[in-house]
Protein backbone atom coordinates (compact mmCIF):
# COMPACT_ATOMS: atom_id res chain seq x y z
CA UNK A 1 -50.04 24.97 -94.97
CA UNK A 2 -52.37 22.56 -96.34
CA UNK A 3 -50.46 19.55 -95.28
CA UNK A 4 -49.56 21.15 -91.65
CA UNK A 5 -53.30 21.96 -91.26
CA UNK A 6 -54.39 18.24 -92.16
CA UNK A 7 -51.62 16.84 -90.03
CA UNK A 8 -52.63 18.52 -86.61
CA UNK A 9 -56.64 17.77 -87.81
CA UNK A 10 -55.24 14.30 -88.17
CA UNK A 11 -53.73 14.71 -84.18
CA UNK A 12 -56.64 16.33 -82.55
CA UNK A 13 -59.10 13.56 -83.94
CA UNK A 14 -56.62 10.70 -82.94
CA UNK A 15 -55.92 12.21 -79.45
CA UNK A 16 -59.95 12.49 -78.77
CA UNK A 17 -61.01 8.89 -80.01
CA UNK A 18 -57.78 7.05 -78.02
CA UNK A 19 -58.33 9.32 -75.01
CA UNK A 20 -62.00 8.33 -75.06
CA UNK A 21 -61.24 4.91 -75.43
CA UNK A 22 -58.25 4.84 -72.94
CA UNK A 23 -60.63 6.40 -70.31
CA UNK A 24 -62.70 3.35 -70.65
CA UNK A 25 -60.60 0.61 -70.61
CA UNK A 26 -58.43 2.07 -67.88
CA UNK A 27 -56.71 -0.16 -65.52
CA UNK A 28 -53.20 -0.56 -63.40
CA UNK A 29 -51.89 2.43 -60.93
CA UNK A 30 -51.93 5.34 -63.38
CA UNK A 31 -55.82 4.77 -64.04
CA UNK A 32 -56.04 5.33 -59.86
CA UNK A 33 -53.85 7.86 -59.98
CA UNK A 34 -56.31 11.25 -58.53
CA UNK A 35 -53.25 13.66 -59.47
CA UNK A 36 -51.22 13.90 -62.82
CA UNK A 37 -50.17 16.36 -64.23
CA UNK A 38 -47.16 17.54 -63.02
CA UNK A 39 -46.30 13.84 -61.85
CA UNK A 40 -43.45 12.49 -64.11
CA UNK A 41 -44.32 8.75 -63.07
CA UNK A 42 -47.63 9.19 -64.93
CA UNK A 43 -46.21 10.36 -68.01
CA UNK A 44 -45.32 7.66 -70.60
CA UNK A 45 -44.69 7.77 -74.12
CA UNK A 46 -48.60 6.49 -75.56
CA UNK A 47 -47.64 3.85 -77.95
CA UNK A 48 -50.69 4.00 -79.98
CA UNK A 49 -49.97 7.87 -80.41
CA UNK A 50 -46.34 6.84 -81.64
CA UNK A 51 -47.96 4.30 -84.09
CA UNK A 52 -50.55 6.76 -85.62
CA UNK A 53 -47.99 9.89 -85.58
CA UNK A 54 -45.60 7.44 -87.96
CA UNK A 55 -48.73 6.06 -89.99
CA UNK A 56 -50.07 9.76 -90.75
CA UNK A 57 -46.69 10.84 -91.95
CA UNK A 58 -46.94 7.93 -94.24
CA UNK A 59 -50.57 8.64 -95.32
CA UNK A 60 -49.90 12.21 -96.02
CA UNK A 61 -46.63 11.35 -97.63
CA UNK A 62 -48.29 9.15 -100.22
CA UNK A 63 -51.52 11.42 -100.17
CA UNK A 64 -49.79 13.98 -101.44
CA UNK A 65 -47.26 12.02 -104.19
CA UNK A 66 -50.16 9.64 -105.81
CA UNK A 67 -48.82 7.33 -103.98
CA UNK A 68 -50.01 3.73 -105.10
CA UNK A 69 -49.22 2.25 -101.46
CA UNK A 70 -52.06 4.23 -100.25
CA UNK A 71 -55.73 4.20 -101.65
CA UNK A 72 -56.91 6.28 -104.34
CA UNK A 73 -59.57 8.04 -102.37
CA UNK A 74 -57.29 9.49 -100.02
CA UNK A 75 -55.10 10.82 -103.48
CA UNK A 76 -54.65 14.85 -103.30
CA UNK A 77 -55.77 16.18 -106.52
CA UNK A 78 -53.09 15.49 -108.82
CA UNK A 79 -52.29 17.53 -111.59
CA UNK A 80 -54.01 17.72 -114.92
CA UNK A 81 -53.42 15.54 -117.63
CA UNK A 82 -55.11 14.78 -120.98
CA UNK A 83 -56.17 17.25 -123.92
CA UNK A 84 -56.31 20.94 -122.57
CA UNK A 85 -59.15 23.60 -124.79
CA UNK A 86 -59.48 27.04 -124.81
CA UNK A 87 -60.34 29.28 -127.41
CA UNK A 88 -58.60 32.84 -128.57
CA UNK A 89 -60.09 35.90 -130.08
CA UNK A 90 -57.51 37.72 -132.41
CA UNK A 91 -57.46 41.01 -134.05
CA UNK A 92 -55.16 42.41 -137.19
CA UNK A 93 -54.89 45.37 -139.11
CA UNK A 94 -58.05 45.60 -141.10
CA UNK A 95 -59.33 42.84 -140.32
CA UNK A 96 -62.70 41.87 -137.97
CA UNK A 97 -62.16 40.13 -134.71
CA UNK A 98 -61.59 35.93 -135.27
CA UNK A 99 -61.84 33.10 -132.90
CA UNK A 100 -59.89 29.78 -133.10
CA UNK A 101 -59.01 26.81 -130.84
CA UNK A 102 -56.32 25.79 -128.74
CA UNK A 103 -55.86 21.99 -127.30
CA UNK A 104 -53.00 21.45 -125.77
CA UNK A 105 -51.86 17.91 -124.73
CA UNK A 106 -50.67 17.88 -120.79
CA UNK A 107 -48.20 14.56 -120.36
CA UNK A 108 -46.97 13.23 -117.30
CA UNK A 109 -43.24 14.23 -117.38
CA UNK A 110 -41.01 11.21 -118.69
CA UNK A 111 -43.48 9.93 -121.37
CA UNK A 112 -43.62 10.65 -125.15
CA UNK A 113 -46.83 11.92 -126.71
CA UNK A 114 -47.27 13.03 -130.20
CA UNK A 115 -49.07 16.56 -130.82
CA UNK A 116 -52.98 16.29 -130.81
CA UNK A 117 -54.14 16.73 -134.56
CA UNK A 118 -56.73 19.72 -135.36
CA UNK A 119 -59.11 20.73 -138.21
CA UNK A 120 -57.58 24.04 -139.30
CA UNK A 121 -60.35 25.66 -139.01
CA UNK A 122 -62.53 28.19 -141.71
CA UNK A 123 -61.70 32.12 -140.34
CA UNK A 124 -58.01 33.63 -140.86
CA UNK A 125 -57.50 32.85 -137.25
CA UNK A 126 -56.41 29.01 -137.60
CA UNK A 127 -56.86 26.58 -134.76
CA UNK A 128 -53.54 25.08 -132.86
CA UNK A 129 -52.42 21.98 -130.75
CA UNK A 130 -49.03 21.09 -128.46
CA UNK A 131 -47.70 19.51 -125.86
CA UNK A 132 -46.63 20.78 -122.44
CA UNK A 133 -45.78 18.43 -119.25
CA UNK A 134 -47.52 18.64 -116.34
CA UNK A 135 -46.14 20.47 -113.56
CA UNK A 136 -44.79 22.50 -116.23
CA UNK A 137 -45.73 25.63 -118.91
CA UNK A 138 -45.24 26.32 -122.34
CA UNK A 139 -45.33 29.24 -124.47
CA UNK A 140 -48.27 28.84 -127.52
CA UNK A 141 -47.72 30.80 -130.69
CA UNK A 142 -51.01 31.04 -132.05
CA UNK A 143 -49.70 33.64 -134.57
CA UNK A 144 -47.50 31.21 -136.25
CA UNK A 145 -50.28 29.55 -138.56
CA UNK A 146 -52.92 32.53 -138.74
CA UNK A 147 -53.32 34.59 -142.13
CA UNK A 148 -52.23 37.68 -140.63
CA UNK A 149 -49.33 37.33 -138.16
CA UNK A 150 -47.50 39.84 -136.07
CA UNK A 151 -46.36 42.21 -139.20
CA UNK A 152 -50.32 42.74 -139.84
CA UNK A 153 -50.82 43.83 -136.23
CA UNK A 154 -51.91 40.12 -135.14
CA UNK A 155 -52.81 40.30 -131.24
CA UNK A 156 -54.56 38.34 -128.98
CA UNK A 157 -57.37 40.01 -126.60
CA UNK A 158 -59.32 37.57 -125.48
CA UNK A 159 -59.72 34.22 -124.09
CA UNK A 160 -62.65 32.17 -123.44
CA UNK A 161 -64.20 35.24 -123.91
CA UNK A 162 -62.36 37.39 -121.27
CA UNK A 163 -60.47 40.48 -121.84
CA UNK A 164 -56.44 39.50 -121.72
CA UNK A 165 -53.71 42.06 -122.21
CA UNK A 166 -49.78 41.53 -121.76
CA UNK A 167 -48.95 40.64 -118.53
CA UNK A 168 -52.75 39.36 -117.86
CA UNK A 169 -53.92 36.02 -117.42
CA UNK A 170 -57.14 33.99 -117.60
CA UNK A 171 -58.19 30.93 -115.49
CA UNK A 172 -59.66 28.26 -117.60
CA UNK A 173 -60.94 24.72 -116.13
CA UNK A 174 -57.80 23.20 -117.35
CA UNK A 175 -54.91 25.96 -115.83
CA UNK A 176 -54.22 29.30 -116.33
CA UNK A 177 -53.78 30.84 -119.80
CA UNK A 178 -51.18 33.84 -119.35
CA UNK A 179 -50.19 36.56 -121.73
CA UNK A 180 -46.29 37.53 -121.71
CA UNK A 181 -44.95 41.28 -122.01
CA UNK A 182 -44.82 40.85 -126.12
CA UNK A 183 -48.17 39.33 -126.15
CA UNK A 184 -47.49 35.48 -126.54
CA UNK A 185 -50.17 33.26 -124.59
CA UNK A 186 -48.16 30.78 -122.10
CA UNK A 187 -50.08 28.09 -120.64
CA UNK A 188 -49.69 26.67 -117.30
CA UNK A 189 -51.75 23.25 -116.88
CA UNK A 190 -53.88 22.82 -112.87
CA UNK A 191 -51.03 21.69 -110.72
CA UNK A 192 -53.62 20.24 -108.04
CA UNK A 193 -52.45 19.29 -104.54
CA UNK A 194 -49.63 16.31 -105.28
CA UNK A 195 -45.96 17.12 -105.29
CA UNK A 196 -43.56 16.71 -108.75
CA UNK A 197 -41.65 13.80 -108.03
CA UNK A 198 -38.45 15.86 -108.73
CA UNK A 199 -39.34 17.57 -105.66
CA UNK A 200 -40.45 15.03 -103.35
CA UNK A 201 -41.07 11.53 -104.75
CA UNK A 202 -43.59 8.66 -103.66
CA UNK A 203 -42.80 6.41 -100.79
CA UNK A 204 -42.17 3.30 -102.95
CA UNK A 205 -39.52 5.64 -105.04
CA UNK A 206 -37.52 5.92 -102.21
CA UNK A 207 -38.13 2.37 -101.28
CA UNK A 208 -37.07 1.33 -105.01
CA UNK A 209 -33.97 2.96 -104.47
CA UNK A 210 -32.80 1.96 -101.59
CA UNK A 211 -33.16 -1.52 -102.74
CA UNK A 212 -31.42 -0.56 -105.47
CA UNK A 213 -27.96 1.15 -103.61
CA UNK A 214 -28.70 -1.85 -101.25
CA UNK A 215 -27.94 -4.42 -104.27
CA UNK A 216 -25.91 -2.48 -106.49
CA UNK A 217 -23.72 0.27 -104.23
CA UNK A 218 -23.41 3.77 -105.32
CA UNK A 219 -20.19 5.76 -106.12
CA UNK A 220 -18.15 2.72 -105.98
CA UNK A 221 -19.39 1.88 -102.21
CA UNK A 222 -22.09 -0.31 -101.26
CA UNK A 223 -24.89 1.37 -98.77
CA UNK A 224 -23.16 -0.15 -95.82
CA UNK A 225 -19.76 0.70 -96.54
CA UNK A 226 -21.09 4.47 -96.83
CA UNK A 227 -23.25 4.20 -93.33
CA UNK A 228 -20.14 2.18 -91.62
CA UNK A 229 -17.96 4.97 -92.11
CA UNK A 230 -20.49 7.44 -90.93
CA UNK A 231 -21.23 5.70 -87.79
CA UNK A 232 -17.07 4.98 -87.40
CA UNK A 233 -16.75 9.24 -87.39
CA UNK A 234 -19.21 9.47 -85.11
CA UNK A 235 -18.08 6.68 -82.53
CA UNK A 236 -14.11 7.67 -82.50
CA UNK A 237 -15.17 11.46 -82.40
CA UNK A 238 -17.44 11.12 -79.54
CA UNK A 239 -15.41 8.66 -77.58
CA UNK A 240 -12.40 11.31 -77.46
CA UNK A 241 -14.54 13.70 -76.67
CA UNK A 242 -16.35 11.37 -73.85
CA UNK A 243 -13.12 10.73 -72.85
CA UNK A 244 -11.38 14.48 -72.48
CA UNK A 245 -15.22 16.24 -72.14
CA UNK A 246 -16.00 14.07 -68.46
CA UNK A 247 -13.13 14.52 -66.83
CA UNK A 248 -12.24 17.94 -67.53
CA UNK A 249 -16.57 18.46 -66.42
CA UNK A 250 -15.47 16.73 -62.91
CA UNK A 251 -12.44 18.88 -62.74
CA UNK A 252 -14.47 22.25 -63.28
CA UNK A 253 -17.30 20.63 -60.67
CA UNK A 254 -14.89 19.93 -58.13
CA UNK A 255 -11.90 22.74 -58.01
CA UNK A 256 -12.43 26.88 -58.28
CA UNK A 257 -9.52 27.05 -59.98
CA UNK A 258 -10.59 24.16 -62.84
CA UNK A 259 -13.66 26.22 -62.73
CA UNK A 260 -12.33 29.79 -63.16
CA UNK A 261 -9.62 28.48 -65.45
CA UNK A 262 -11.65 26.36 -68.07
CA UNK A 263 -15.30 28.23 -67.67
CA UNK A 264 -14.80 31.27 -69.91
CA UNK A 265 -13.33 28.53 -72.91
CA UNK A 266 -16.03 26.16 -72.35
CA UNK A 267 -18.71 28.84 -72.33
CA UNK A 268 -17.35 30.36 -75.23
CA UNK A 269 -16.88 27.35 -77.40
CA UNK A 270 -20.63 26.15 -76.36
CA UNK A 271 -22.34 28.42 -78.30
CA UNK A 272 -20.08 27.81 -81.55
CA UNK A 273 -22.19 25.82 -83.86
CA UNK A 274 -19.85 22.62 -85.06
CA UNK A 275 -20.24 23.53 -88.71
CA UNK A 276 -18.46 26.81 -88.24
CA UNK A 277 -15.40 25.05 -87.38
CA UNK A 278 -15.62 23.40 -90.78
CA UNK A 279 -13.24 25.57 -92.40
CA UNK A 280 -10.75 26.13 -89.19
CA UNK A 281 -10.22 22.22 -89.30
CA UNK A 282 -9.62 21.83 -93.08
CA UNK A 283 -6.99 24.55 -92.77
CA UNK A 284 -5.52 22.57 -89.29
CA UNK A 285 -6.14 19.26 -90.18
CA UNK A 286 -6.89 18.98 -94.26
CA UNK A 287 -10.29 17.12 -95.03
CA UNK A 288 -9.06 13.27 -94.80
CA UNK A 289 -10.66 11.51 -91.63
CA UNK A 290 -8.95 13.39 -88.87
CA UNK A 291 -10.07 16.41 -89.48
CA UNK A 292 -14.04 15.01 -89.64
CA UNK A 293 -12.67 13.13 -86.31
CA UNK A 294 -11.51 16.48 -84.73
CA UNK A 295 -14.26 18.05 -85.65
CA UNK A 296 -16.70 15.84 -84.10
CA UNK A 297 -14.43 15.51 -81.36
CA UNK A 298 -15.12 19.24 -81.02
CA UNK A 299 -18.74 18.82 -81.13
CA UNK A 300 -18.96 16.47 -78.25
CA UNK A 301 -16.31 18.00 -76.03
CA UNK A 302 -18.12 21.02 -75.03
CA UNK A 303 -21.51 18.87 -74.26
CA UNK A 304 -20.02 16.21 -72.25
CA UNK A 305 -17.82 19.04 -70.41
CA UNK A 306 -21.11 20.91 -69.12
CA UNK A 307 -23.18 17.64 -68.35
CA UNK A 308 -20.26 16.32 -66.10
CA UNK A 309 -20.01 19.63 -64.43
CA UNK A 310 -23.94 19.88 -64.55
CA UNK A 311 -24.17 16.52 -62.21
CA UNK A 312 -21.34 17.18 -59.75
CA UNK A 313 -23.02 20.39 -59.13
CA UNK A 314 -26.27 18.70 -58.47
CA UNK A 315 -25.03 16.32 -55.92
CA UNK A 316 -27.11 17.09 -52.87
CA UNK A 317 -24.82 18.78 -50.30
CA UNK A 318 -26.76 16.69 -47.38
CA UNK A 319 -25.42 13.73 -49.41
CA UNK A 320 -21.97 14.59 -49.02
CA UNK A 321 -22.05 15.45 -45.03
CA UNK A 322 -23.73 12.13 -44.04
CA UNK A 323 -20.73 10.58 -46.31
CA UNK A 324 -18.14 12.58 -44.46
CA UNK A 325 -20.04 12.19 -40.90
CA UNK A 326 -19.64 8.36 -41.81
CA UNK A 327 -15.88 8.38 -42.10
CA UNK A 328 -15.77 8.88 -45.74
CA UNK A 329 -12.74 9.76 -47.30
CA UNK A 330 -12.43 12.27 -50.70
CA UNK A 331 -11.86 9.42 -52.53
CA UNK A 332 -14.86 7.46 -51.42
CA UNK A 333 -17.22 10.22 -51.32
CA UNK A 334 -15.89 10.55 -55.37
CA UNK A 335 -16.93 6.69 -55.93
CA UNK A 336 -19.75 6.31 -54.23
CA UNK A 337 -21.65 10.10 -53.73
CA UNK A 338 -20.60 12.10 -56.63
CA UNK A 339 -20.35 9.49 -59.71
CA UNK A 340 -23.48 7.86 -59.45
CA UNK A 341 -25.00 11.33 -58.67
CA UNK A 342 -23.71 12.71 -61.80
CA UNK A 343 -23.96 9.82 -64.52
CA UNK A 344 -27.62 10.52 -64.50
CA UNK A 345 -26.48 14.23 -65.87
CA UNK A 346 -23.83 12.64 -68.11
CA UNK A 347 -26.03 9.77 -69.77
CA UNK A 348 -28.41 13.09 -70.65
CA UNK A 349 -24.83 14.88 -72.32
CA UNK A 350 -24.00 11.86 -73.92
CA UNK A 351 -27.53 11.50 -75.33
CA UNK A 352 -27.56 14.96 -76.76
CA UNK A 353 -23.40 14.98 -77.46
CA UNK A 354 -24.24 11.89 -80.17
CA UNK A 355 -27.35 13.24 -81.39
CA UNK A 356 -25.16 16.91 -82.67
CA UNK A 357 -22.26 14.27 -83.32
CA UNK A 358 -24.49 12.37 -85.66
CA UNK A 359 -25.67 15.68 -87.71
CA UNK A 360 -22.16 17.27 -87.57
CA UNK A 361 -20.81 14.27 -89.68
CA UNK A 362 -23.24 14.40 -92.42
CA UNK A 363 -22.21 18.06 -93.34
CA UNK A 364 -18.55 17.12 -92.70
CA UNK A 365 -18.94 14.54 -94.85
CA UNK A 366 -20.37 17.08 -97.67
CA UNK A 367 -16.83 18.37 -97.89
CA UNK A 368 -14.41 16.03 -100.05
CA UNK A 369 -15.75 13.03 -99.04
CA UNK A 370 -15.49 9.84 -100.84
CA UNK A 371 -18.01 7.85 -98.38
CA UNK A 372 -20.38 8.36 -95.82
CA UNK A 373 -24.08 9.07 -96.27
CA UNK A 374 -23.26 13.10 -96.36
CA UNK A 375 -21.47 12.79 -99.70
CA UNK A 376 -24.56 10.23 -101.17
CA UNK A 377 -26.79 13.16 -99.99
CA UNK A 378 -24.50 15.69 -101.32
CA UNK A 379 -23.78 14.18 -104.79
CA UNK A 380 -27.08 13.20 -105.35
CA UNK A 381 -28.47 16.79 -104.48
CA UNK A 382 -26.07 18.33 -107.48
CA UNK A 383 -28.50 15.75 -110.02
CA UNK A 384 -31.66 16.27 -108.57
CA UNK A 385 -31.99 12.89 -107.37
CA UNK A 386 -34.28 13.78 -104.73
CA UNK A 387 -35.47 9.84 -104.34
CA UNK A 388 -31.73 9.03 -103.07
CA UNK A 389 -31.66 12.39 -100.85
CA UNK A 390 -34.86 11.57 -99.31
CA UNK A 391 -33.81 7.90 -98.51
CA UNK A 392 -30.31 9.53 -97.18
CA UNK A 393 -32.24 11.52 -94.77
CA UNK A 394 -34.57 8.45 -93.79
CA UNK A 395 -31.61 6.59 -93.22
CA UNK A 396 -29.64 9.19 -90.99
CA UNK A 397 -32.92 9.38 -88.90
CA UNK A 398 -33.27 6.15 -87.95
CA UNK A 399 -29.56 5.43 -87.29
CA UNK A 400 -29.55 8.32 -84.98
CA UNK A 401 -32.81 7.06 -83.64
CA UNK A 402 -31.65 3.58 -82.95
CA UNK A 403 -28.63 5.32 -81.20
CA UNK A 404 -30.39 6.92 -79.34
CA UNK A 405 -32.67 4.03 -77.91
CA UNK A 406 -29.20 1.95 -77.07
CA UNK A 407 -28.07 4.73 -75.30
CA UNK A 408 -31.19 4.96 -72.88
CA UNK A 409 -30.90 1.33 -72.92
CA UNK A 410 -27.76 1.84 -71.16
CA UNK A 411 -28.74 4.56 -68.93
CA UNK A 412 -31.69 1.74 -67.78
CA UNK A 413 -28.73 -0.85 -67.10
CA UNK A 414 -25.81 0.99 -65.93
CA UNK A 415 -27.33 3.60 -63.76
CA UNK A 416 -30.69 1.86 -62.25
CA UNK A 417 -31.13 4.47 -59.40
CA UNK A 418 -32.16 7.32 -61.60
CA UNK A 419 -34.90 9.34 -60.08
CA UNK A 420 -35.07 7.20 -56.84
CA UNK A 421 -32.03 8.71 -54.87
């Protein structure tokens, strides 16, 4: 909540200086424009919003790792290390209320440290030292070295001074000093703010490791080799389903029959996530490449289906009567009315059809895969290598990204007339 509530502080502030400034330095049509909302023409993606949305993902990212690509000021608080102190009060059997010392050494996980030495101390409760990682807790037996241990009755009640019983804890200005169910002091060094790497690593981590896989491969494949087969899935699944999916859309578009026939299966398969089909197509098809192929053929089918039918529904109707009043025939009115009417439509399926293509594959790919950047995600997920997950994701992102700016690119050159006819 912390990092949501910073992020859309971060937006509001950026969307009142730029708008300020862009009112000011306003030129060109739009700025003459008296009327815009509502008008499509005067909504473009703001490039400078683009460029700060990417950099405060990136700020908060390394904000919130101790990231040493940003600058220390803007570090979260990280966790606590150095030499933890908090003192006990013990009773026993006979015995007045003692007090003795805990320090406890807090490491950065992955280092070696030796255990802090301690004067022993002059009452029959003795003073103690260990270790514990940050990001982490450990259990404290401060019974272990006192004169009167557990068989005399030894118990803790106090800490710092505060009353503690089992299942209690105390807040000290190093972390919280808890007492278990049998009485044994656990203590739990300040977190602060930043993330354990094992849960979400610093930028240059990731950036380390992808350099690495780059160089070096992983599971026998290099990096390529794993995104080349991904993209290959994705390309031969879609095409098929391109290919079956836009004519069978026309069909239903143009005939009752097509349309009464095919409707109920196509609405009923719509709604079918892909992944549910996982399991159908391993028992159809086994899990080598066709059956990822099928399935993504699957995924892409039902999309392209309801976009074709989408834009041969929208033709204008006046469109087709001038064409017929002109001495059309079907045929013609097909070429020229009702394909470039539709591809508009169909450029939109195809745009969403690769986009749920491109996600389908990765969790196809987590079953019995040897390649593809599902199974790197998937294999490194089972050793907590969150580094090589998190550059997996990155990865998938901006491929599908990418994809999806060719793919408008296309729409720009191959159907020019969108929005003006």
């Amino acid at each position: 909540m912390i990092v949501f509530g910073i992020y859309a502080a971060i937006f509001v502030a950026s969307y009142l200086v730029v708008s300020l400034a862009v009112r000011r330095t306003a030129r060109g049509l739009n700025a003459r424009k008296t009327v815009t909302f509502g008008d499509e023409s005067a909504v473009r993606p703001n490039r400078i919003a683009s460029v700060l949305s990417v950099f405060s993902i990136f700020l908060l990212w390394g904000a919130f790792t101790g990231s040493s690509l940003v600058p220390g000021f803007i570090h979260a608080p990280g966790p606590f290390t150095g030499d933890a102190v908090f003192t006990y009060t013990a009773e026993a059997d006979g015995q007045a209320p003692d007090e003795a010392t805990v320090t406890v050494r807090v490491f950065p996980v992955g280092t070696e440290v030796e255990t802090p030495q301690v004067p022993e101390g002059d009452g029959w409760a003795k003073n103690d030292a260990d270790t514990v990682g940050a990001w982490r807790s450990g259990l404290i037996r401060v019974d272990r070295n006192d004169l009167y241990g557990r068989d005399a009755g030894h118990r803790v009640v106090a800490v710092n001074g505060e009353a503690i019983a089992p299942g209690g804890s105390v807040m000290t200005e190093f972390g919280r000093v808890g007492m278990s169910p049998k009485g044994t002091l656990n203590f739990e060094p300040a977190k602060g703010w930043q993330m354990e790497p094992i849960w979400l690593p610093p930028p240059e981590a990731v950036l380390s490791r992808l350099g690495e896989i780059a160089s070096e491969g992983y599971r026998d494949s290099t990096l390529w080799e794993h995104l080349g087969y991904s993209l290959f899935r994705v390309v031969v699944g879609f095409f098929f389903g391109a290919l079956v999916g836009i004519p069978l859309g026309y069909a239903m578009g143009l005939s009752n029959w097509f349309r009464g026939w095919f409707d109920p299966i196509v609405e009923f398969m719509r709604p079918v996530p892909p992944l549910a089909l996982i399991p159908l197509v391993i028992i159809w098809a086994g899990i080598g490449e066709v059956g990822k192929i099928i399935l993504l053929f699957l995924a892409a089918l039902w999309i392209m289906a309801i976009a074709a039918r989408a834009g041969v529904s929208g033709v204008a109707i006046s469109k087709v009567h001038a064409a017929y009043a002109l001495g059309a025939s079907k045929w013609q009115i097909m070429r020229h009315v009702i394909v470039p009417n539709s591809l508009p439509e169909i450029f939109t399926g195809a745009r969403v059809a690769m986009g749920v293509c491109w996600g389908t594959v990765v969790a196809a790919e987590l079953v019995a895969a040897e390649k593809g950047a599902g199974m790197m995600i998937m294999v490194a997920s089972k050793f907590q290598l969150t580094d090589i997950v998190i550059m997996g994701i990155i990865l998938i992102g901006v491929i599908g990204f990418g994809i999806d700016i060719l793919m408008r690119l296309a729409e720009k050159a191959l159907v020019p007339w969108k929005g003006r006819i």
